[in-house]
Protein backbone atom coordinates (compact mmCIF):
# COMPACT_ATOMS: atom_id res chain seq x y z
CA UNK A 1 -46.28 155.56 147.97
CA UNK A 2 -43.35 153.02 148.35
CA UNK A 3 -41.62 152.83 144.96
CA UNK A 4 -42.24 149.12 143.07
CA UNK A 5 -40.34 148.24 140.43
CA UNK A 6 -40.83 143.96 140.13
CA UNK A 7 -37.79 141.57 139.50
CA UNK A 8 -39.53 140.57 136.14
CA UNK A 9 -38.31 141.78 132.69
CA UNK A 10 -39.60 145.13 131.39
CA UNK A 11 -37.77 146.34 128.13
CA UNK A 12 -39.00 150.01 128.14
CA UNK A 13 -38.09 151.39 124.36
CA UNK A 14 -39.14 155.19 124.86
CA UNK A 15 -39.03 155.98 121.42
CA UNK A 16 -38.89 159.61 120.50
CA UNK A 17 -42.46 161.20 119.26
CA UNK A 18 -40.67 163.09 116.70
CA UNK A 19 -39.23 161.33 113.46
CA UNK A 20 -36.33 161.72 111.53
CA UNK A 21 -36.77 164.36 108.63
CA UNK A 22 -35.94 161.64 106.24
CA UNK A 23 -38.59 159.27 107.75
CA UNK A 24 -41.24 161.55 107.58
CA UNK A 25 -44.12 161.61 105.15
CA UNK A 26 -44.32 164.47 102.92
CA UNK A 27 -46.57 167.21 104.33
CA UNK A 28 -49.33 168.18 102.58
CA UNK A 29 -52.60 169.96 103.14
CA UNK A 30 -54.93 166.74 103.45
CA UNK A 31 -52.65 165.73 106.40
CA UNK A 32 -51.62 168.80 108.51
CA UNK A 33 -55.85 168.82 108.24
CA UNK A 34 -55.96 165.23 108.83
CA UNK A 35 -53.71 166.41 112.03
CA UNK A 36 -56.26 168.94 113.41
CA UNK A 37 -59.00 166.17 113.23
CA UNK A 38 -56.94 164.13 115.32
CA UNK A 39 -56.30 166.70 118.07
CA UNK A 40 -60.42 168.05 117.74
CA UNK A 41 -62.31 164.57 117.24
CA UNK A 42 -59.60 161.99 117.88
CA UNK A 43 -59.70 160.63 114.39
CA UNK A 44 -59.37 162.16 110.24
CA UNK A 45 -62.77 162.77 109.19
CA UNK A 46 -64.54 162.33 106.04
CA UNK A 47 -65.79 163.97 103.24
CA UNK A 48 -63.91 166.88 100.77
CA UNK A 49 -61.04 168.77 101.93
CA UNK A 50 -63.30 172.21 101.63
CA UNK A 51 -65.98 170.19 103.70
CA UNK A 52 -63.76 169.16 106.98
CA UNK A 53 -61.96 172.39 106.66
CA UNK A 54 -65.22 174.06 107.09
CA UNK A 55 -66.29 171.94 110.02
CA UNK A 56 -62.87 172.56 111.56
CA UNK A 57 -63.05 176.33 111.43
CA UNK A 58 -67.04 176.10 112.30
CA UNK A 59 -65.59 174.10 115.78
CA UNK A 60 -62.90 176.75 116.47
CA UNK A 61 -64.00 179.89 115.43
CA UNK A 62 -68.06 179.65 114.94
CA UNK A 63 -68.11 179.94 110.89
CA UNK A 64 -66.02 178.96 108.06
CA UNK A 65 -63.08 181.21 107.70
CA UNK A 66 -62.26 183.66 104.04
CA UNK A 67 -59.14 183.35 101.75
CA UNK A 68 -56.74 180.64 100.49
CA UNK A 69 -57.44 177.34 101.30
CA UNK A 70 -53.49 177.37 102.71
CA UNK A 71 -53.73 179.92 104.95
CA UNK A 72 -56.97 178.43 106.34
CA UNK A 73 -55.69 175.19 107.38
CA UNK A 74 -52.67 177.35 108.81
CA UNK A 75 -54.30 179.79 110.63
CA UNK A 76 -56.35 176.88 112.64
CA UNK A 77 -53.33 174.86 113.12
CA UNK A 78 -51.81 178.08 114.72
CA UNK A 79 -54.67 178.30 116.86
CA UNK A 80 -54.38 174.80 118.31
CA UNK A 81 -50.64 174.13 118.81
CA UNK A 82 -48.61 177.27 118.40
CA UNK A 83 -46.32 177.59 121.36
CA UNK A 84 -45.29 181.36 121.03
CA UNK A 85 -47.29 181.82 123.66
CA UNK A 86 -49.31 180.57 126.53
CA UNK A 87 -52.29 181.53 124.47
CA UNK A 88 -53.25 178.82 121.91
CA UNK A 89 -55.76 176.69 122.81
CA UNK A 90 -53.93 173.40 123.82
CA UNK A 91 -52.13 175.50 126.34
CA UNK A 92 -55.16 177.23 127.43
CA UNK A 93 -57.20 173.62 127.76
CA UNK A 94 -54.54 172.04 129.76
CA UNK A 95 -54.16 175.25 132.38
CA UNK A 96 -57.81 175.05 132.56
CA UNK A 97 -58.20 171.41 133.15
CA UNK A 98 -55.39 171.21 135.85
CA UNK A 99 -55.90 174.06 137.48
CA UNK A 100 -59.48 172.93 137.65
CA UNK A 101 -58.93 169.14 138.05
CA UNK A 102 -55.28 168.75 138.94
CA UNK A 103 -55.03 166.39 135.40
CA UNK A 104 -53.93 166.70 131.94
CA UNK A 105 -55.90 164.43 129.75
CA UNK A 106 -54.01 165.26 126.59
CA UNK A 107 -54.50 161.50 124.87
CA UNK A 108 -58.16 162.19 124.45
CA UNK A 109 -59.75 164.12 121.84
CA UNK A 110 -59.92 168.41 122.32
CA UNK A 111 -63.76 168.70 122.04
CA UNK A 112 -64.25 165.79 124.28
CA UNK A 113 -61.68 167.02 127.44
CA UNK A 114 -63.89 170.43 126.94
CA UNK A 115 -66.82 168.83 127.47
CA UNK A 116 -65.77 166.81 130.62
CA UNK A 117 -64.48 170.33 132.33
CA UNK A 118 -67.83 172.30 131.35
CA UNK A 119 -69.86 169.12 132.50
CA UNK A 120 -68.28 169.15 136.12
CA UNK A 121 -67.92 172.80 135.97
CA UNK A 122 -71.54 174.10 134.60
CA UNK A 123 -73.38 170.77 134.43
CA UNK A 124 -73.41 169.71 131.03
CA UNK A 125 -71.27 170.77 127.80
CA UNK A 126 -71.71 174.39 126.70
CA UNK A 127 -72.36 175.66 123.32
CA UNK A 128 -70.46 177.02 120.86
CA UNK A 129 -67.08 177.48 119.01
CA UNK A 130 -64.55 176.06 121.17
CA UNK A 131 -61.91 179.11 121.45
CA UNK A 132 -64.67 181.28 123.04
CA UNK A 133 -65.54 178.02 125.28
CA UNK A 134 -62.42 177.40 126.49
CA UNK A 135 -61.75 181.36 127.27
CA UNK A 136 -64.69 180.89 129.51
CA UNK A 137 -63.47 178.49 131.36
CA UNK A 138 -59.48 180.32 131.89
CA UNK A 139 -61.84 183.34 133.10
CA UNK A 140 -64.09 181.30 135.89
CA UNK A 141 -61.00 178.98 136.67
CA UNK A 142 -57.95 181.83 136.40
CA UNK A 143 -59.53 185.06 135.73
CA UNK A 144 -57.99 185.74 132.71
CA UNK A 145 -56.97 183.87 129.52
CA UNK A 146 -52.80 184.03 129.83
CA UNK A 147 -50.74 183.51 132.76
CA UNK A 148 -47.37 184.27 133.42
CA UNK A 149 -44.70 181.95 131.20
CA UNK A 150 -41.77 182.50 129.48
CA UNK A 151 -39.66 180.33 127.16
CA UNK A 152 -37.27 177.66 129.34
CA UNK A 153 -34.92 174.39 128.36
CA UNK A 154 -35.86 171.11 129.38
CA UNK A 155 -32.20 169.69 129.22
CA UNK A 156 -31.82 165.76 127.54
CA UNK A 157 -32.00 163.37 130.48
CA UNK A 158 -34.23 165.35 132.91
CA UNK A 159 -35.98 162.78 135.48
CA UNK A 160 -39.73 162.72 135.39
CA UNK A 161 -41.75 160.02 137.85
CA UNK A 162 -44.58 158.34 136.37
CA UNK A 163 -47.38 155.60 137.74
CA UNK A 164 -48.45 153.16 135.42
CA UNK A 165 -52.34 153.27 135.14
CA UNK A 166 -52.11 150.05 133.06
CA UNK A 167 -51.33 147.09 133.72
CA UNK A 168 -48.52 145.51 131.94
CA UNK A 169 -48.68 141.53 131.28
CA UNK A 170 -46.05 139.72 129.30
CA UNK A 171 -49.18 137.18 129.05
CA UNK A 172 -51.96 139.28 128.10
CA UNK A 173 -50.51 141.72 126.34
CA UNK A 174 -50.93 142.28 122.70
CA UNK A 175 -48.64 144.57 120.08
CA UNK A 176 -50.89 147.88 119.99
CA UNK A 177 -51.83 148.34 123.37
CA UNK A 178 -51.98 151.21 125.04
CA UNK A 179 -50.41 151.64 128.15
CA UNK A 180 -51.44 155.15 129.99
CA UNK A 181 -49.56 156.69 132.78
CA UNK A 182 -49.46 159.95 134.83
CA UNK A 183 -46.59 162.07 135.83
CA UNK A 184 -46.33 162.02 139.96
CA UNK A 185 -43.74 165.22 140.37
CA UNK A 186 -43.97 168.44 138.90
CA UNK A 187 -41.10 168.92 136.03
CA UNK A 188 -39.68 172.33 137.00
CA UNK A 189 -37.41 174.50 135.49
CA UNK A 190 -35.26 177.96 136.72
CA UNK A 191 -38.73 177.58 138.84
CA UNK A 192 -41.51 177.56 136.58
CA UNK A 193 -43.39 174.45 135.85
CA UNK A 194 -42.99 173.08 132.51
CA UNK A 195 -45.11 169.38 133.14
CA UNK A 196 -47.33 169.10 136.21
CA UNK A 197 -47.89 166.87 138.60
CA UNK A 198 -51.22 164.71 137.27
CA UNK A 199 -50.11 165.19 133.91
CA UNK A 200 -51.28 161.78 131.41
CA UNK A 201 -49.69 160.43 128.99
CA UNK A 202 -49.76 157.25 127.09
CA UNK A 203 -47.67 154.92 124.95
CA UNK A 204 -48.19 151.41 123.03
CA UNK A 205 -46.86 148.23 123.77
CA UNK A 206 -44.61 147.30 120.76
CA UNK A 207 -43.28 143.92 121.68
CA UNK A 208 -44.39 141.19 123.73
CA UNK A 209 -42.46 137.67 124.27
CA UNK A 210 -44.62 135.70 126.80
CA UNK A 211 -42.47 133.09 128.94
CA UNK A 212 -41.90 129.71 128.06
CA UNK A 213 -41.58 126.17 129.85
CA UNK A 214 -38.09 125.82 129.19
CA UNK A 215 -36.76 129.10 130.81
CA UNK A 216 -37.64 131.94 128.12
CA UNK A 217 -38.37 135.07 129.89
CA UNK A 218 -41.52 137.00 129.85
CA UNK A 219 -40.84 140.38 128.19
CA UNK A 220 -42.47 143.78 127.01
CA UNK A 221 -41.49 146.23 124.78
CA UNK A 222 -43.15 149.75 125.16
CA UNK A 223 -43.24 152.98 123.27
CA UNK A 224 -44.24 155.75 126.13
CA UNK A 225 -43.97 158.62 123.58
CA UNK A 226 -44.16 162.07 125.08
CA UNK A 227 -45.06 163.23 127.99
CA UNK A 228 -47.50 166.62 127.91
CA UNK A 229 -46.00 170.18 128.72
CA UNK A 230 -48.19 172.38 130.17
CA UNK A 231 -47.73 174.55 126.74
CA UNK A 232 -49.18 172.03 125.03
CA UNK A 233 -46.65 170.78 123.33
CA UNK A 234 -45.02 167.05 124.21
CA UNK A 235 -41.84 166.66 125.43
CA UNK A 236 -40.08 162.79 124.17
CA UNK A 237 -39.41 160.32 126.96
CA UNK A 238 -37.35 157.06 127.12
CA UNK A 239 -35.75 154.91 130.31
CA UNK A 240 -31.76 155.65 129.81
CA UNK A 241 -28.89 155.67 131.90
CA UNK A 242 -29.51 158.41 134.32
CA UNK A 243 -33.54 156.82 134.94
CA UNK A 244 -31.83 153.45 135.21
CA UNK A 245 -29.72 154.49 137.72
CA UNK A 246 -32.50 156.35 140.05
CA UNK A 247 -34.29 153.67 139.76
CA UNK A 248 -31.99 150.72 140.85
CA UNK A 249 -31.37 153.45 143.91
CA UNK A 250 -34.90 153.76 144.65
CA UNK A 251 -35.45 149.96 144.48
CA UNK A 252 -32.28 149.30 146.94
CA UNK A 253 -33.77 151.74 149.36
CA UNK A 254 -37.56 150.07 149.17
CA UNK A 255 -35.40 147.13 150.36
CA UNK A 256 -36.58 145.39 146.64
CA UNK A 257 -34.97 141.81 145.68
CA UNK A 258 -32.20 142.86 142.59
CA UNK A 259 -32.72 139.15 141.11
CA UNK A 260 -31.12 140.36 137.88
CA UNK A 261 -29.14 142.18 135.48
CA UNK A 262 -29.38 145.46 133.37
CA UNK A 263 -29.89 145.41 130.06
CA UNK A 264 -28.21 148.24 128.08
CA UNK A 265 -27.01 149.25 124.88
CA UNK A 266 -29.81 148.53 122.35
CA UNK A 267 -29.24 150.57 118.96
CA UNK A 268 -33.06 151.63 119.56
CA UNK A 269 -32.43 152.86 122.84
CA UNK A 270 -34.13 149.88 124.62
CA UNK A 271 -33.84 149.50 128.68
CA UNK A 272 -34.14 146.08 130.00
CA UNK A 273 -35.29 145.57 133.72
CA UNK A 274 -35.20 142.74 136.11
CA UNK A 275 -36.21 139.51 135.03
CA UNK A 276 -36.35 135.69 136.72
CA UNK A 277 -36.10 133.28 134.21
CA UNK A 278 -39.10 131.67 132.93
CA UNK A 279 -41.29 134.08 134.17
CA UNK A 280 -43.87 136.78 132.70
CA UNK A 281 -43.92 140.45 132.84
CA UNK A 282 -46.15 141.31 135.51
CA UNK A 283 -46.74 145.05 136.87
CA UNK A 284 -49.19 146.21 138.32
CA UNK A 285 -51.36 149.47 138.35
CA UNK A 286 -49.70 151.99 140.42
CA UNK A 287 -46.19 151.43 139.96
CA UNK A 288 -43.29 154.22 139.81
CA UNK A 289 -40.36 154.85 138.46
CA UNK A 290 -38.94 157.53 136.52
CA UNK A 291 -38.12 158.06 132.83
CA UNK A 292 -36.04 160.92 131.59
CA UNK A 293 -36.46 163.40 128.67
CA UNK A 294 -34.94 162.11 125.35
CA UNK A 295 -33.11 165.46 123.89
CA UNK A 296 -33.21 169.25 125.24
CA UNK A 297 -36.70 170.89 124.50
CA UNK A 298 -37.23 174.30 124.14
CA UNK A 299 -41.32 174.57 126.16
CA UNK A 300 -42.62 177.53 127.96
CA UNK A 301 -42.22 177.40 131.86
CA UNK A 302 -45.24 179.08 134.12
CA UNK A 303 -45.09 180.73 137.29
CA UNK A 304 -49.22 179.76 137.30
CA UNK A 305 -49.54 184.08 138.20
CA UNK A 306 -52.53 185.48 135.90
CA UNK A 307 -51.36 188.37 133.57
CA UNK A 308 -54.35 191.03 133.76
């Protein structure tokens, strides 16, 4: 579709996903299993530690698990996001929902993205613990549970195009919102793909400055966090130099108005669009332009070739 990019004001702070050792809070049981409730249900759930530790290992392997409660919580965090290989379970959802569905839905809850696939594969949800569940569905959808991938670099500054499937309004817009897009181009590297075309991601708006009657422009701040990797891992994105550029090149040849300036140089990393003074952010559902990786990732790549 004909790249859009408005001559409005859009600040686009892609902070990084990951923070700062220093910044982080300290690590402890309660929330690296507060962490697998996120990714399972979409929220912490409640009760005693030995209670949702339970339920987690009931949902992933079919019964509570044996041994210290240490190693439990890190045996099913190994299960969910370990990115030796293709094999853990994020990676296997996300192969099985694009190459099913041509979409990664990786902001919604693991149990509930299952369900969706089974429902438009089988007819309704299936039973049981979800590692055998999802294994089904890499053997009707791939015929087998791992295909081919290897380890790659995704080098800081790599392009990836996105479309906005929210709408951002410098007048409706509230501090919290989230603001979902979906990648447009597949993210290749030394041939493999690392992030698919269809891929979803989301961020949160984190400032908004609404225009006023005496020429204060309409402005947005947004967080667009990572994008998802096909490993399932996520891969930090921000609007920089090199996605500034492409996309003042892309707007020149779409014949856009450049009513504006470039803002640049924010010690967070913040990208200013194009504004018109005295105006509000408006941009619409199905825009593009193209955001760039924040630091060199190491993902796995896939050649989308079962390994029988």
């Amino acid at each position: 579709m004909r790249f859009k990019f408005i001559s409005m004001i859009l600040i686009v702070g892609l902070l990084c996903s990951s923070i700062p050792v220093a910044a982080q809070t300290t690590v402890t049981p309660v929330t690296v299993l507060a962490d697998l409730e996120e990714v399972l249900y979409g929220a912490p759930q409640e009760g005693s530690l030995l209670f949702r530790l339970e339920q987690v290992e009931f949902e992933i392997f079919g019964s509570p698990q044996s041994g210290p409660v240490l190693n439990r919580i890190q045996r099913a965090r190994n299960y969910l996001d370990s990115n030796a290989s293709g094999s853990n379970l994020k990676a296997q959802l996300n192969l099985a929902e694009w190459g099913f569905l041509a979409k990664i839905t990786d902001g919604e809850p693991l149990r509930q993205r299952l369900a969706n696939i089974e429902t438009e594969l089988f007819g309704v949800p299936q039973e049981g613990p979800v590692t055998e569940r999802i294994e089904q569905l890499m053997m009707f959808i791939w015929g087998t549970t791992e295909l081919d991938s290897v380890a790659v670099e995704v080098k800081e500054q790599s392009l990836i195009k996105i479309r906005l499937l929210t709408t951002l309004d410098s007048s409706a817009n509230q501090v919290g919102d989230i603001v979902r897009y979906r990648v447009v181009e597949d993210l290749m590297v030394d041939g493999r793909v690392v992030v698919p075309k269809g891929a979803e991601g989301f961020g949160r708006v984190k400032e908004v400055v609404t225009a006023g009657s005496v020429g204060r422009d309409g402005r947005v701040v947004i967080d667009f966090g990572a994008v998802p990797a096909l490993d399932g891992s996520g891969i930090p994105i921000r609007i920089s130099e090199r996605a500034t550029e492409k996309n003042r090149s892309l707007e020149l040849a779409a014949g856009a108005s450049m009513a504006g300036i470039m803002l640049l140089g924010s010690p967070v990393g913040l990208v200013g669009g194009y504004f018109v003074k005295g105006k509000d952010v408006q941009i619409p559902v199905g825009t593009e332009f193209y955001v760039e990786t924040a630091r060199t990732t190491q993902v796995l790549g896939f050649s989308l070739v079962p390994v029988y």
